[in-house]
Protein backbone atom coordinates (compact mmCIF):
# COMPACT_ATOMS: atom_id res chain seq x y z
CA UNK A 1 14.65 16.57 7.13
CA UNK A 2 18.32 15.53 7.04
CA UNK A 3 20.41 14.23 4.39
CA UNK A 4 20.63 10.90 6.37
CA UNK A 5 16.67 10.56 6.51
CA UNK A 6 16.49 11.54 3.14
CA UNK A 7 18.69 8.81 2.15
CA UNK A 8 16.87 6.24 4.37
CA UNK A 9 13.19 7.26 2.94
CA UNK A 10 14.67 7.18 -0.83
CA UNK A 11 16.05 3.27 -0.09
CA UNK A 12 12.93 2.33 1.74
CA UNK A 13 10.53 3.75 -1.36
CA UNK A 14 13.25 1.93 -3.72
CA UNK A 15 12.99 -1.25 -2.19
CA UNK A 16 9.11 -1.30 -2.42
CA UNK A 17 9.53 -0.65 -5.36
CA UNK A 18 11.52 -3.33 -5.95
CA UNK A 19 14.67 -1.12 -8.10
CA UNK A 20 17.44 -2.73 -6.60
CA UNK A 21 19.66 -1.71 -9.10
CA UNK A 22 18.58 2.15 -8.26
CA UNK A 23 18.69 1.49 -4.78
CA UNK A 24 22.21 0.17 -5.40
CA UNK A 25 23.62 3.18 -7.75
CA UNK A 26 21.64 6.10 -7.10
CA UNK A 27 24.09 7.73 -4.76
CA UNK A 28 27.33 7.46 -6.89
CA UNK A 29 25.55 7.93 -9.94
CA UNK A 30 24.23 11.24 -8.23
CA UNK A 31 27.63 12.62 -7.30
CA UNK A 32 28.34 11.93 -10.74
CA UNK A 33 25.41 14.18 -12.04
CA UNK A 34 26.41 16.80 -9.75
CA UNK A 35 30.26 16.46 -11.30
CA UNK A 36 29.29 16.70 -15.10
CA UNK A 37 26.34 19.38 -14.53
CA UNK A 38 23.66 16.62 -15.67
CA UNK A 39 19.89 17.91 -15.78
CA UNK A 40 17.63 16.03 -13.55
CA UNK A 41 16.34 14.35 -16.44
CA UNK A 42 19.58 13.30 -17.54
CA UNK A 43 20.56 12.06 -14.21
CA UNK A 44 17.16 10.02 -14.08
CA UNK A 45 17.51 8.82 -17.28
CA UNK A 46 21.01 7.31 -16.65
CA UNK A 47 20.17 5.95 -13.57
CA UNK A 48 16.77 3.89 -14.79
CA UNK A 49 18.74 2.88 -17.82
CA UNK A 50 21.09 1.11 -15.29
CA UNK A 51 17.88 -0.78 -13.99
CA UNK A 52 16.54 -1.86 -17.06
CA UNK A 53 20.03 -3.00 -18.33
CA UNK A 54 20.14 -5.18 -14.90
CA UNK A 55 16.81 -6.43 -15.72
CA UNK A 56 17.58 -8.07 -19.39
């Protein structure tokens, strides 16, 4: 699967799932994790703490 479809099936799930904020962020926030070496955890940690700030 390409990049591209990957990116289309991750924004369709997130929009189900109704985590617009995720939806919104993921990819920067990604390129981010990739930059500072963040575990996968880390990066998924940061990235739902974005959603739950948005939510509050």
């Amino acid at each position: 699967m390409s990049r591209r479809a990957h990116s289309a099936n991750l924004g369709d799930c997130l929009k189900e799932l109704l985590l617009p904020t995720v939806r919104a962020v993921y990819e920067e926030m990604a390129a981010h994790a990739r930059q500072e070496s963040l575990s996968y955890k880390e990066f998924l940690l940061e990235v739902l703490e974005r959603e739950c700030e948005s939510r509050r």
